[in-house]
PDB file of N, CA and C in Angstrom:
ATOM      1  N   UNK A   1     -93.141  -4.291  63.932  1.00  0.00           N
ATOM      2  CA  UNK A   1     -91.942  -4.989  63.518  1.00  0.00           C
ATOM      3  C   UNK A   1     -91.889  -6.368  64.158  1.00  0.00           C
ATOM      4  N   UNK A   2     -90.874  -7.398  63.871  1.00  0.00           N
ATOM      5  CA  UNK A   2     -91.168  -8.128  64.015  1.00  0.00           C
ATOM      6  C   UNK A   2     -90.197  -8.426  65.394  1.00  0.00           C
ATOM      7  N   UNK A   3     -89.859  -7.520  65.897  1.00  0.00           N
ATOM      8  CA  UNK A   3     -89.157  -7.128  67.307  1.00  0.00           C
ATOM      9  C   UNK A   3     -90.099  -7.361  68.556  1.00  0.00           C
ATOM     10  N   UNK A   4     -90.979  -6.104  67.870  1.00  0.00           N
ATOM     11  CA  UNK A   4     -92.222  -5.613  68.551  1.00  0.00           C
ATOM     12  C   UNK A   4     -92.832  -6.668  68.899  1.00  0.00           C
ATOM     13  N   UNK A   5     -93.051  -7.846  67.918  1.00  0.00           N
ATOM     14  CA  UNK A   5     -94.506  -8.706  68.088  1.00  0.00           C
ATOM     15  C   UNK A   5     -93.478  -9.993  69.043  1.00  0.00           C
ATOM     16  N   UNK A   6     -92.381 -10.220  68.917  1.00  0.00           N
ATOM     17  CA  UNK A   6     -91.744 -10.734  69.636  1.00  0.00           C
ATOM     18  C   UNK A   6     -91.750 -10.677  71.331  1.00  0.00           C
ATOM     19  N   UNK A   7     -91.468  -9.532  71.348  1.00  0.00           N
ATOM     20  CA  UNK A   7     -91.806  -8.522  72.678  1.00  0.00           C
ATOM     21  C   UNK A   7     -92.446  -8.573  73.219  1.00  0.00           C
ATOM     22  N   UNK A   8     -93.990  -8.229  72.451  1.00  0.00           N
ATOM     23  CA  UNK A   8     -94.982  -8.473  73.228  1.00  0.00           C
ATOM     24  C   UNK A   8     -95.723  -9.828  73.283  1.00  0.00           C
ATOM     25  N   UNK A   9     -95.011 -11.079  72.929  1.00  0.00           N
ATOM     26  CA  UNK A   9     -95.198 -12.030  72.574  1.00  0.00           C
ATOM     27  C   UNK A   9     -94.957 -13.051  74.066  1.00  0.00           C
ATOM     28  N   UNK A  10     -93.299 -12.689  74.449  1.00  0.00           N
ATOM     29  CA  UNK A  10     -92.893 -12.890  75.497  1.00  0.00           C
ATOM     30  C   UNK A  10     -93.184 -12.063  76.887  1.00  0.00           C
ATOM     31  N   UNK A  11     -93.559 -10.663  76.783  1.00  0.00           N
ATOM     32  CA  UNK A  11     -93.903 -10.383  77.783  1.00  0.00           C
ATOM     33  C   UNK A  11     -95.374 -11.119  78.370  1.00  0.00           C
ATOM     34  N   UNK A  12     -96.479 -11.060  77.389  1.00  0.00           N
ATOM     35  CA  UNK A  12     -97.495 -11.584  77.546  1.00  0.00           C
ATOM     36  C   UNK A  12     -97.798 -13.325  78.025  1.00  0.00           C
ATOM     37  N   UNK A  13     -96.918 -13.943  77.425  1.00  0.00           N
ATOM     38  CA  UNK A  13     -96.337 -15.626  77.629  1.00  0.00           C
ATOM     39  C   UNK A  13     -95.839 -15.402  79.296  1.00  0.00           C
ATOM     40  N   UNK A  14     -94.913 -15.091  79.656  1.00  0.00           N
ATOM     41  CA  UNK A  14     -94.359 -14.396  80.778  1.00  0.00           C
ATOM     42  C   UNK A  14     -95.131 -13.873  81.987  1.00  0.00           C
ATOM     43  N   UNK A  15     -96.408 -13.103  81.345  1.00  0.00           N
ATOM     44  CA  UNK A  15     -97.039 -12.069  82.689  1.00  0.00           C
ATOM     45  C   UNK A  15     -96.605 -11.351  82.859  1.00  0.00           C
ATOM     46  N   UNK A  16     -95.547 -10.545  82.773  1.00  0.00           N
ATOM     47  CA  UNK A  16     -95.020 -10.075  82.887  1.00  0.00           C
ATOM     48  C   UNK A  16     -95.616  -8.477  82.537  1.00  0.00           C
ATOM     49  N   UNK A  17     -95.731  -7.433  83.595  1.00  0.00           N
ATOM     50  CA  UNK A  17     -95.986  -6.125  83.294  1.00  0.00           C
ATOM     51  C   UNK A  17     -95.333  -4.767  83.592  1.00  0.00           C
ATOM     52  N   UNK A  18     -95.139  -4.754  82.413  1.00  0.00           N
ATOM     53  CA  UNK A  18     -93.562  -3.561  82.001  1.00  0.00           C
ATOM     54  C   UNK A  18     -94.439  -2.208  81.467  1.00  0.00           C
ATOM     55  N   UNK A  19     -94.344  -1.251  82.876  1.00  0.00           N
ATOM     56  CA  UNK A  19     -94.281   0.194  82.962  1.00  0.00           C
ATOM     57  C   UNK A  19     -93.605   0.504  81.461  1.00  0.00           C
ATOM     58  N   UNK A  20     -94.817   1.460  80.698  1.00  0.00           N
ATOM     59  CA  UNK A  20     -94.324   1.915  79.441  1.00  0.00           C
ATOM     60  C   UNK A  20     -93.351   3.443  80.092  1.00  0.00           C
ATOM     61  N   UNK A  21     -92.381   4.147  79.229  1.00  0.00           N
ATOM     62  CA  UNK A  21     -92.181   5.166  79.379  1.00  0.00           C
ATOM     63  C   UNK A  21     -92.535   6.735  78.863  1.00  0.00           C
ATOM     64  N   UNK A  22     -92.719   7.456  79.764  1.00  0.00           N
ATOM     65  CA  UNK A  22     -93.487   8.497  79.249  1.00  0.00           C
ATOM     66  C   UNK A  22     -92.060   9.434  78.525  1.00  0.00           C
ATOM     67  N   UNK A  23     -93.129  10.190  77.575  1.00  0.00           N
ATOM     68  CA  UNK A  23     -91.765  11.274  77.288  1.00  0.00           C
ATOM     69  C   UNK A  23     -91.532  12.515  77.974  1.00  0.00           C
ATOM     70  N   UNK A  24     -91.868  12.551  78.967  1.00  0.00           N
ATOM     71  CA  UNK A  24     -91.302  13.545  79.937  1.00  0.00           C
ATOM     72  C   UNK A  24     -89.759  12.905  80.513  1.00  0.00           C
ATOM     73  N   UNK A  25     -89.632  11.660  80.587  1.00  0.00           N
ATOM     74  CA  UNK A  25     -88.790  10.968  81.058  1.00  0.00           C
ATOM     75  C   UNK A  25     -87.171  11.549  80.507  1.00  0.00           C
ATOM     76  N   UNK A  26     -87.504  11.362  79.047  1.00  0.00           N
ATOM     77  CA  UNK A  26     -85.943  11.805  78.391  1.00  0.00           C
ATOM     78  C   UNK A  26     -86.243  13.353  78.262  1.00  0.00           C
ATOM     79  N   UNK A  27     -87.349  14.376  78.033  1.00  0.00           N
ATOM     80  CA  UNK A  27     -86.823  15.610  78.137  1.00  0.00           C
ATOM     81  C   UNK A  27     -85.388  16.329  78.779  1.00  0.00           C
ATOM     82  N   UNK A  28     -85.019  15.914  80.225  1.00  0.00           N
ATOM     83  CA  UNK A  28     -84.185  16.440  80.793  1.00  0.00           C
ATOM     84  C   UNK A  28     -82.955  15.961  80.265  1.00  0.00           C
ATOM     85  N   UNK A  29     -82.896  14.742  80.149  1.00  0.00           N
ATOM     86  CA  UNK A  29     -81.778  14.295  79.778  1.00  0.00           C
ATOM     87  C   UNK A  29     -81.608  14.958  78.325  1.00  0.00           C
ATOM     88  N   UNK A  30     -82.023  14.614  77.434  1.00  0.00           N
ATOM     89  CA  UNK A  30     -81.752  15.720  75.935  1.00  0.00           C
ATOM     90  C   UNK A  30     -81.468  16.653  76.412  1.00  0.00           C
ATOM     91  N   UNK A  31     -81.799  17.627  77.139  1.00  0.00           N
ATOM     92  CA  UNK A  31     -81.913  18.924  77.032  1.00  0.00           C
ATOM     93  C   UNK A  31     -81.011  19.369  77.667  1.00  0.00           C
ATOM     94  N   UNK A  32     -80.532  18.814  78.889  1.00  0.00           N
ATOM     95  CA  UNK A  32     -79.035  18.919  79.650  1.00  0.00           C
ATOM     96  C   UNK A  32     -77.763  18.546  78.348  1.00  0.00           C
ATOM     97  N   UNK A  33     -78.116  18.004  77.708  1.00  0.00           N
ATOM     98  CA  UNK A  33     -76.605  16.589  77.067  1.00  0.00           C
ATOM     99  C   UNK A  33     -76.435  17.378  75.766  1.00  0.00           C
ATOM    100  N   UNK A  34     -77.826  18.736  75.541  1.00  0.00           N
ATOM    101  CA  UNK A  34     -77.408  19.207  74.250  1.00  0.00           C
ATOM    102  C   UNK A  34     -77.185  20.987  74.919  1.00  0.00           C
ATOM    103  N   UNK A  35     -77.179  21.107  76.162  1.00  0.00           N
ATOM    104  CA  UNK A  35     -77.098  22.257  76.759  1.00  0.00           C
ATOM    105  C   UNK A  35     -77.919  23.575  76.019  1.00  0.00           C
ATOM    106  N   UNK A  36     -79.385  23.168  76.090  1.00  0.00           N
ATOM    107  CA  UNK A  36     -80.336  23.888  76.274  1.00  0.00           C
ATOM    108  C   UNK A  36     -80.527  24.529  77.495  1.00  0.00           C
ATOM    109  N   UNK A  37     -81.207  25.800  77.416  1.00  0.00           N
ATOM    110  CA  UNK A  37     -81.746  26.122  78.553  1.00  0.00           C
ATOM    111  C   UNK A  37     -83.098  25.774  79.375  1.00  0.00           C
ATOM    112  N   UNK A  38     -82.860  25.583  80.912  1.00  0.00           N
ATOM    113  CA  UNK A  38     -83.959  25.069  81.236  1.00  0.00           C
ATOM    114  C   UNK A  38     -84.895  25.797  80.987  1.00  0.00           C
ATOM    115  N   UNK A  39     -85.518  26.325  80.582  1.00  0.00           N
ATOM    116  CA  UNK A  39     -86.471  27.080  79.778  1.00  0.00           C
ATOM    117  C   UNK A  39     -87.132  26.564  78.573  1.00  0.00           C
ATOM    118  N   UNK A  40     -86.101  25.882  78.216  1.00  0.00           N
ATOM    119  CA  UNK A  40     -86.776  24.892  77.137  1.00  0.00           C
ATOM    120  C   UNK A  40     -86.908  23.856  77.320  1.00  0.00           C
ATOM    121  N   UNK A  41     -86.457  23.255  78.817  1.00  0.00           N
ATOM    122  CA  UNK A  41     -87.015  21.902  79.170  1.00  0.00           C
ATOM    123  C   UNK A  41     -88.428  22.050  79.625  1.00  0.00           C
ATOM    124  N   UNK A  42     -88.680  23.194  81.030  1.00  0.00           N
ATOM    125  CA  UNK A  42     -89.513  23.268  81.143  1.00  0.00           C
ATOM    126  C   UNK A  42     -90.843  23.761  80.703  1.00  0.00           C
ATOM    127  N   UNK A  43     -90.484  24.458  79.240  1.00  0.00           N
ATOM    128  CA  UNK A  43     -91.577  24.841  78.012  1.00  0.00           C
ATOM    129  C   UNK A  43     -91.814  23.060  77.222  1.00  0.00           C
ATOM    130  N   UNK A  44     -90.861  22.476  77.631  1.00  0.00           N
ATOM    131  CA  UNK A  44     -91.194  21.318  76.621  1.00  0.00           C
ATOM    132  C   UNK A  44     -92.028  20.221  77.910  1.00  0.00           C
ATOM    133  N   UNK A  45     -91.920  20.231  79.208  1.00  0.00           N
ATOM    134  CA  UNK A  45     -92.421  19.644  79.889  1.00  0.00           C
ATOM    135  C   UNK A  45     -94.182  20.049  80.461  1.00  0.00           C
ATOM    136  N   UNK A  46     -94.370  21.437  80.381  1.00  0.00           N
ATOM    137  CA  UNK A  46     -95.663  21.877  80.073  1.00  0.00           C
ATOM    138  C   UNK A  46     -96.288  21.662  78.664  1.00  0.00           C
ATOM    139  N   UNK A  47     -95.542  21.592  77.612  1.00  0.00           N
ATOM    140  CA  UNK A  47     -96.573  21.163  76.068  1.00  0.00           C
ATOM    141  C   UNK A  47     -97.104  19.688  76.734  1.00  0.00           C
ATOM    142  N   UNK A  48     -95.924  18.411  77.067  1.00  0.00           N
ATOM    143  CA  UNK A  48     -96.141  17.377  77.702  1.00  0.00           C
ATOM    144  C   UNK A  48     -97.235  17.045  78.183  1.00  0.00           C
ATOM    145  N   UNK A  49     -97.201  18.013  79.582  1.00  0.00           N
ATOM    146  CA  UNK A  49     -98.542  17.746  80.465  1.00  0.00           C
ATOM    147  C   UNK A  49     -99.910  18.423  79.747  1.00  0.00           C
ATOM    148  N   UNK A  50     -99.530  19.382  78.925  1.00  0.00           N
ATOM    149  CA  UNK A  50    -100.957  19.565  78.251  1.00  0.00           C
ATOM    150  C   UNK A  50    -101.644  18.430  77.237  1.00  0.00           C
ATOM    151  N   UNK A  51    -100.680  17.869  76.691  1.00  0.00           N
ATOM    152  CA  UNK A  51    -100.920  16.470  75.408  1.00  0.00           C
ATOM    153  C   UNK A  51    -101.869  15.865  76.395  1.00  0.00           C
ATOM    154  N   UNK A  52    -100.969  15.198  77.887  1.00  0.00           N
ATOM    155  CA  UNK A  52    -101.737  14.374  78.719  1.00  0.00           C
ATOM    156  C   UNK A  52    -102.680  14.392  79.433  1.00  0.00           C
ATOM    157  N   UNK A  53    -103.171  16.024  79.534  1.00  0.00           N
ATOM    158  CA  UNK A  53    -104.550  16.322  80.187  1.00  0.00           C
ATOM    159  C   UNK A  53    -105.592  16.006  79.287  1.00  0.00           C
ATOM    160  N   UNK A  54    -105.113  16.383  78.031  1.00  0.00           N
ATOM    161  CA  UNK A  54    -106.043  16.937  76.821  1.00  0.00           C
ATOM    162  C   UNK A  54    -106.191  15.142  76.575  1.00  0.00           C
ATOM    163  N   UNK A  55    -105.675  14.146  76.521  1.00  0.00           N
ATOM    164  CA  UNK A  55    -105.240  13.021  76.211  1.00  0.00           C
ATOM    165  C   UNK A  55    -105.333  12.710  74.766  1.00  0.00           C
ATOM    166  N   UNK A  56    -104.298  13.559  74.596  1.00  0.00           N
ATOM    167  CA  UNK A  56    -103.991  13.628  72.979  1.00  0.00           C
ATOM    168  C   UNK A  56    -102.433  12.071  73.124  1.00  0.00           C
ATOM    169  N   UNK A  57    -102.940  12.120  72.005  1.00  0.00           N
ATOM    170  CA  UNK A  57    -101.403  10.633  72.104  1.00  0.00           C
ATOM    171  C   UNK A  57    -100.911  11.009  70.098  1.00  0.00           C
ATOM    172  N   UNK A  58     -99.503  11.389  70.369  1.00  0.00           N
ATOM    173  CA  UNK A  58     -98.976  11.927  68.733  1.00  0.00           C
ATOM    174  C   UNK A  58     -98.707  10.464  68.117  1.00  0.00           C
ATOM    175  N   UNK A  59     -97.973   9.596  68.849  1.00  0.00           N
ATOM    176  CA  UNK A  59     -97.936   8.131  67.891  1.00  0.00           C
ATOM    177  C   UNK A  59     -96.071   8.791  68.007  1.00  0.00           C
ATOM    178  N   UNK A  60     -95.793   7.293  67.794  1.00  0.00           N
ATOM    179  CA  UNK A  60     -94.470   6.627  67.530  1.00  0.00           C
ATOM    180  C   UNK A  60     -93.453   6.758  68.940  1.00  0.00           C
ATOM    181  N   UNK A  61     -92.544   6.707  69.188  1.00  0.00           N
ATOM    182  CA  UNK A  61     -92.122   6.614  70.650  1.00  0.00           C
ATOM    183  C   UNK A  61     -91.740   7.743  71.346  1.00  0.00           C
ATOM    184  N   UNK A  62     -91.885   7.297  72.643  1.00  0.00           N
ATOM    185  CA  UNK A  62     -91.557   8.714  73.394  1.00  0.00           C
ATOM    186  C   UNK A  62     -90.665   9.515  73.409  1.00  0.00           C
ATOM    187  N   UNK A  63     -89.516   8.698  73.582  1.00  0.00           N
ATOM    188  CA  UNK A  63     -88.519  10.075  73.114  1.00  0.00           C
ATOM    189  C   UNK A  63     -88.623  10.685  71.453  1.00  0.00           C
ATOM    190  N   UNK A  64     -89.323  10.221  70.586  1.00  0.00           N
ATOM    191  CA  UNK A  64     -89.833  11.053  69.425  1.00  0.00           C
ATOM    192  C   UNK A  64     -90.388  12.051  70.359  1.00  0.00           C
ATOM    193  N   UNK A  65     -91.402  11.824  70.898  1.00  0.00           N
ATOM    194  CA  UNK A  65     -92.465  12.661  70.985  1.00  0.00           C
ATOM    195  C   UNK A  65     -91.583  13.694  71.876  1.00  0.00           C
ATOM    196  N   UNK A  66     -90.893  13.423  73.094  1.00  0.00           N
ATOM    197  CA  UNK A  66     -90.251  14.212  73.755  1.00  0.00           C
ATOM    198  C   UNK A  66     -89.324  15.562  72.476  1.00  0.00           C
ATOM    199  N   UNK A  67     -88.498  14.491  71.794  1.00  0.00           N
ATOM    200  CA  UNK A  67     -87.724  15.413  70.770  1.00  0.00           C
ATOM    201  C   UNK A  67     -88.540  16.817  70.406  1.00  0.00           C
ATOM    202  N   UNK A  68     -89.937  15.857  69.782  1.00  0.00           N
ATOM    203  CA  UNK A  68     -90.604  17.177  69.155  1.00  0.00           C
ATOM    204  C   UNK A  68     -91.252  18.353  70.265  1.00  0.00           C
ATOM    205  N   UNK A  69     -91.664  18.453  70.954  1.00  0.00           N
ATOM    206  CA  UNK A  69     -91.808  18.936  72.476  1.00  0.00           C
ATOM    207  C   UNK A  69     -90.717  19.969  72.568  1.00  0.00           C
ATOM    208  N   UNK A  70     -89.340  19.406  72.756  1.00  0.00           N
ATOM    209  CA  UNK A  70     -88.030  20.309  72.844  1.00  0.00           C
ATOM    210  C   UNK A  70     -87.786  21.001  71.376  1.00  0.00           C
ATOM    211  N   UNK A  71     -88.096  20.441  70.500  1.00  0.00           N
ATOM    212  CA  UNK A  71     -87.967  21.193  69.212  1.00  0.00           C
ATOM    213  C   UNK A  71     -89.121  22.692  69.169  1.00  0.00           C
ATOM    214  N   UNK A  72     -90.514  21.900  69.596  1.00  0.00           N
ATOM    215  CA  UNK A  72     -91.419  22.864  69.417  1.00  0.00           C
ATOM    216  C   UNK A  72     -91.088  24.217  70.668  1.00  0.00           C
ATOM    217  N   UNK A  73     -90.506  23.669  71.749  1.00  0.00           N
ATOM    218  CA  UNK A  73     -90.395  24.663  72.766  1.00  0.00           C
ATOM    219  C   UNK A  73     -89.376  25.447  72.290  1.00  0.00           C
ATOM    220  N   UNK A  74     -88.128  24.963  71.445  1.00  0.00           N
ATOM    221  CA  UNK A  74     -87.161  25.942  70.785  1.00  0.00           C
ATOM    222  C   UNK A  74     -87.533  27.168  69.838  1.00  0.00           C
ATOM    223  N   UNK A  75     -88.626  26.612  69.080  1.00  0.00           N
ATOM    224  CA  UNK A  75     -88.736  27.221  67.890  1.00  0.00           C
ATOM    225  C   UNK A  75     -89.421  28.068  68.603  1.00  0.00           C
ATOM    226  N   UNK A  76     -90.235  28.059  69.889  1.00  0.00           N
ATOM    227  CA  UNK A  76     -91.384  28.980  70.558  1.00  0.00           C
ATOM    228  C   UNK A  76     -90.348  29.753  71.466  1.00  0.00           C
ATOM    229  N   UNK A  77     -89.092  29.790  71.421  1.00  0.00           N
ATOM    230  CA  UNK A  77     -88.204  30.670  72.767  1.00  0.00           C
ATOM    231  C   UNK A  77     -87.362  31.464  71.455  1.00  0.00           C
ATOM    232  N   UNK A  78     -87.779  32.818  71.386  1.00  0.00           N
ATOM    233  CA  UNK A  78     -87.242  33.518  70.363  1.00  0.00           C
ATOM    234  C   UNK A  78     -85.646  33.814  71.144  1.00  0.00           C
ATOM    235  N   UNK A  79     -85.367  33.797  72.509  1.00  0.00           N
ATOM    236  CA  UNK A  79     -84.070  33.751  72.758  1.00  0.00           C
ATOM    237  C   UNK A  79     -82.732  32.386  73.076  1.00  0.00           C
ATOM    238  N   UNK A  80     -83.730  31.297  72.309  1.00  0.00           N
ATOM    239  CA  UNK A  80     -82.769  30.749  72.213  1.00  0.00           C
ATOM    240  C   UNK A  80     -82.188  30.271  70.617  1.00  0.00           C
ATOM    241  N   UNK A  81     -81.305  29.807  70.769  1.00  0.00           N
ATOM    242  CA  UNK A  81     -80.539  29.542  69.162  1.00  0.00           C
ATOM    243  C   UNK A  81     -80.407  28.783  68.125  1.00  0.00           C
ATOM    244  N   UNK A  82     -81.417  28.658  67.385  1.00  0.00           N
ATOM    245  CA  UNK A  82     -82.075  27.278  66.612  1.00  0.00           C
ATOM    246  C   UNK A  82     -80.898  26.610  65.604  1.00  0.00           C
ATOM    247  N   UNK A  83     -79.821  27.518  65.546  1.00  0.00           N
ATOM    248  CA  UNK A  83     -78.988  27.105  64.206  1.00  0.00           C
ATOM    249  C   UNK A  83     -78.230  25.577  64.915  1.00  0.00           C
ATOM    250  N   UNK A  84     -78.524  24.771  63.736  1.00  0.00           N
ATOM    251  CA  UNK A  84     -77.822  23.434  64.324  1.00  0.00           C
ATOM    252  C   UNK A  84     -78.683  22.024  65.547  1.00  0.00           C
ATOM    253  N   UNK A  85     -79.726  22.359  66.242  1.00  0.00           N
ATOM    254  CA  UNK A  85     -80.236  22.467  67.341  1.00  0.00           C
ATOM    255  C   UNK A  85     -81.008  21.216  66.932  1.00  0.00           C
ATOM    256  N   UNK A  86     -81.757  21.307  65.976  1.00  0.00           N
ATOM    257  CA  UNK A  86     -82.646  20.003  65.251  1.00  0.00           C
ATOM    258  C   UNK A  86     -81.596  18.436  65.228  1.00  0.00           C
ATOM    259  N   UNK A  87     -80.777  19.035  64.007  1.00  0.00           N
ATOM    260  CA  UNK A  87     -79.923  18.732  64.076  1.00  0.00           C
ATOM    261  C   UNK A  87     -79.330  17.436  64.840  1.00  0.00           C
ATOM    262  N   UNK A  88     -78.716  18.474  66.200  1.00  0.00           N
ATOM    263  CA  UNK A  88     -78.075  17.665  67.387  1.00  0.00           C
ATOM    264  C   UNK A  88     -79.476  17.203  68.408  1.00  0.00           C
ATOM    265  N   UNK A  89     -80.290  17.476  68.331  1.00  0.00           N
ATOM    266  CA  UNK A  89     -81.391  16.887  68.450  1.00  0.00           C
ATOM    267  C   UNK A  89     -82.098  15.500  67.913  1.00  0.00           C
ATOM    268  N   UNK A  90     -82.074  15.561  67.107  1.00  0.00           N
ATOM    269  CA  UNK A  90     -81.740  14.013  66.158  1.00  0.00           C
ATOM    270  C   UNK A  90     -80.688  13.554  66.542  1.00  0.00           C
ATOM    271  N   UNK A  91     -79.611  13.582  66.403  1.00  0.00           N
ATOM    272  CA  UNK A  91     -78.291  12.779  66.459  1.00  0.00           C
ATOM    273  C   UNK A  91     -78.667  11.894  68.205  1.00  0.00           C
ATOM    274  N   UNK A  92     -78.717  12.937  68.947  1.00  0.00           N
ATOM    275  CA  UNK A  92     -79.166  12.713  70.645  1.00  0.00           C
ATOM    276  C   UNK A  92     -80.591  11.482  71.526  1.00  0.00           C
ATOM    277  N   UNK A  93     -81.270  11.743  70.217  1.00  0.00           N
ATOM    278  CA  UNK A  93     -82.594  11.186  70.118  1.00  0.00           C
ATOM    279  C   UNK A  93     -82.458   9.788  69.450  1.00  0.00           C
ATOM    280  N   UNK A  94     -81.508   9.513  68.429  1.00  0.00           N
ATOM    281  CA  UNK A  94     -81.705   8.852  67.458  1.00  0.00           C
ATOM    282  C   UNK A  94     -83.369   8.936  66.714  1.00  0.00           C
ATOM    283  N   UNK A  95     -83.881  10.103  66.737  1.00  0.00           N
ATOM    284  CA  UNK A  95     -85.022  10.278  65.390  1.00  0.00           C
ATOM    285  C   UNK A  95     -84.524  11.641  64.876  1.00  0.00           C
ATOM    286  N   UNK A  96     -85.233  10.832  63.210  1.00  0.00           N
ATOM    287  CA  UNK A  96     -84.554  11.943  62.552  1.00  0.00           C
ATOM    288  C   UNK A  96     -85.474  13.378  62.159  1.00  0.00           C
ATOM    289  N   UNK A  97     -84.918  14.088  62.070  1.00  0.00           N
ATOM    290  CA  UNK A  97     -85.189  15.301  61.697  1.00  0.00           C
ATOM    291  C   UNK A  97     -86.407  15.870  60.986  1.00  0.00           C
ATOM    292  N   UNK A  98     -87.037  14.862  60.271  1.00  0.00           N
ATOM    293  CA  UNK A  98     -88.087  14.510  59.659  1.00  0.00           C
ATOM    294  C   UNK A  98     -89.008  14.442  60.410  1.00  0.00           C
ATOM    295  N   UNK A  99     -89.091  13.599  61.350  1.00  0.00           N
ATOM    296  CA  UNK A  99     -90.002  13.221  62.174  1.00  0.00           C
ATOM    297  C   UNK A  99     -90.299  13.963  63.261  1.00  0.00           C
ATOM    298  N   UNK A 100     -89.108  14.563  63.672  1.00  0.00           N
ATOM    299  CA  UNK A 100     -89.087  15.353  64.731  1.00  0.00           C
ATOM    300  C   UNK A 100     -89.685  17.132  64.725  1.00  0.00           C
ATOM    301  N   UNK A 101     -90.162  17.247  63.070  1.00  0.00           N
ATOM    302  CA  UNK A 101     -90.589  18.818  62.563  1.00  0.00           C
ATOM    303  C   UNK A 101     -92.180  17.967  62.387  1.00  0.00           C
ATOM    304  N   UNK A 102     -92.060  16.428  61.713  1.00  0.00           N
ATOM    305  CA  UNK A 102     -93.833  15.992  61.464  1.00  0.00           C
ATOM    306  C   UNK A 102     -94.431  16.193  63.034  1.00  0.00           C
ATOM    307  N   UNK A 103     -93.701  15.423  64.206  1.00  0.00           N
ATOM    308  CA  UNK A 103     -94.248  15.228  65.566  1.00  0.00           C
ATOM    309  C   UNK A 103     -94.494  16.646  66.311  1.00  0.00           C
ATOM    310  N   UNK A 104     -93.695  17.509  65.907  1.00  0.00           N
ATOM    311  CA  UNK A 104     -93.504  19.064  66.837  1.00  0.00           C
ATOM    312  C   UNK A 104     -95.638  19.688  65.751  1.00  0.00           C
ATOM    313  N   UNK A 105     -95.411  19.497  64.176  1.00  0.00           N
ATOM    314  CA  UNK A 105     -96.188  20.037  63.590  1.00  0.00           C
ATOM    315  C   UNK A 105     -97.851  19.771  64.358  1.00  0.00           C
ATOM    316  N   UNK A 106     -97.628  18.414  64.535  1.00  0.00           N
ATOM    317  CA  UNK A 106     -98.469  17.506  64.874  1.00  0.00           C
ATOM    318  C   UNK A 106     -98.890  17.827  66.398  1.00  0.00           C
ATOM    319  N   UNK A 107     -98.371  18.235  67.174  1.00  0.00           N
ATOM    320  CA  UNK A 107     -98.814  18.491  68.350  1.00  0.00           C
ATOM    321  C   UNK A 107     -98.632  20.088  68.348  1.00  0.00           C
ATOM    322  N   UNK A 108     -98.806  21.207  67.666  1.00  0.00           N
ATOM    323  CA  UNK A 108     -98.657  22.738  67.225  1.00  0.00           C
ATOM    324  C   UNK A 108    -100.392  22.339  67.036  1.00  0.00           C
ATOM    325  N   UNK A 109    -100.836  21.587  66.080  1.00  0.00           N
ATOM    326  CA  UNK A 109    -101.989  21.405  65.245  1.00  0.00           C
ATOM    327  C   UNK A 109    -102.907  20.704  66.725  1.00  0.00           C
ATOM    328  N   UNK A 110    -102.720  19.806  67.348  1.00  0.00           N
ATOM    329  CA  UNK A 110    -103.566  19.644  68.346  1.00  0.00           C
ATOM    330  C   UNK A 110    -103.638  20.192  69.230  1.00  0.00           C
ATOM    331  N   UNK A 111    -102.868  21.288  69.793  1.00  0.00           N
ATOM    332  CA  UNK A 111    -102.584  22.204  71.139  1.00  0.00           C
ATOM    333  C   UNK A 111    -103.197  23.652  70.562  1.00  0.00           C
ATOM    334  N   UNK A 112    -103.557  24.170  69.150  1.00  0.00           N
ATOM    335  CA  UNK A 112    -103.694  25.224  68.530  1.00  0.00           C
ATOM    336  C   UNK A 112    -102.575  26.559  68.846  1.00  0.00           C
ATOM    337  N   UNK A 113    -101.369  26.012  68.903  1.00  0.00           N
ATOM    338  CA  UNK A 113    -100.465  26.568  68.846  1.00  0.00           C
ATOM    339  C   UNK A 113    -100.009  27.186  67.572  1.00  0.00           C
ATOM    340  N   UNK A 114     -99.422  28.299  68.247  1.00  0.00           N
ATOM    341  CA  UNK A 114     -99.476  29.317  66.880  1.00  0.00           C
ATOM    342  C   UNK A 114     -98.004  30.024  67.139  1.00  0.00           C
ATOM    343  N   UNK A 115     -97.186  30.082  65.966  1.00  0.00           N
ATOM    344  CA  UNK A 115     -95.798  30.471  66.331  1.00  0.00           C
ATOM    345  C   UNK A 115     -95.778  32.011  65.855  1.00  0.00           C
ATOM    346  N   UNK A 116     -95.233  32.680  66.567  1.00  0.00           N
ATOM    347  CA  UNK A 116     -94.991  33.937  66.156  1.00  0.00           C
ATOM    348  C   UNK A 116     -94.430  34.465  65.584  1.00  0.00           C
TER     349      UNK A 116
END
């Protein structure tokens, strides 16, 4: 976008070197603010560290990627309560719902995760 090229236009003009953020970063925060259980933070913070061992990278921004992480760890915790959850997950995230079932699919498919 033409945000983006701006951005990195001035940071680079500048020198300037700006720590990207990982998506482990917003896990907690989503996951507290939509009152999940930590169970699904910390199922979504182990998919995380496996992406980053494996050095898999899903594409588009981190808290996407975080979203889908907490989505995929929901759909994988048969005791917790999916109705609505995407949802307020999107709303929380600002990504939508779309993206957040492509990004969860997308890292199911590189982790060989298999839902039960």
């Amino acid at each position: 976008t033409q945000f983006r090229s701006a951005y990195n236009k001035l940071k680079c003009g500048l020198g300037l070197k700006i720590k990207s953020l990982e998506p482990q970063q917003f896990v907690f925060r989503l996951a507290s603010e939509l009152a999940f259980p930590n169970s699904v933070s910390s199922r979504a913070i182990q998919i995380l560290q496996e992406l980053r061992m494996r050095k898999i990278f899903i594409g588009g921004s981190p808290i996407g990627t975080a979203a889908a992480a907490i989505w995929l760890a929901i759909t994988l915790s048969p005791e917790v309560r999916r109705k609505g959850a995407l949802i307020s997950l999107a709303r929380a995230s600002g990504v939508s719902p779309n993206t957040i079932r492509r990004h969860a699919e997308k890292i199911m498919q590189k982790l060989g995760i298999q839902r039960k």
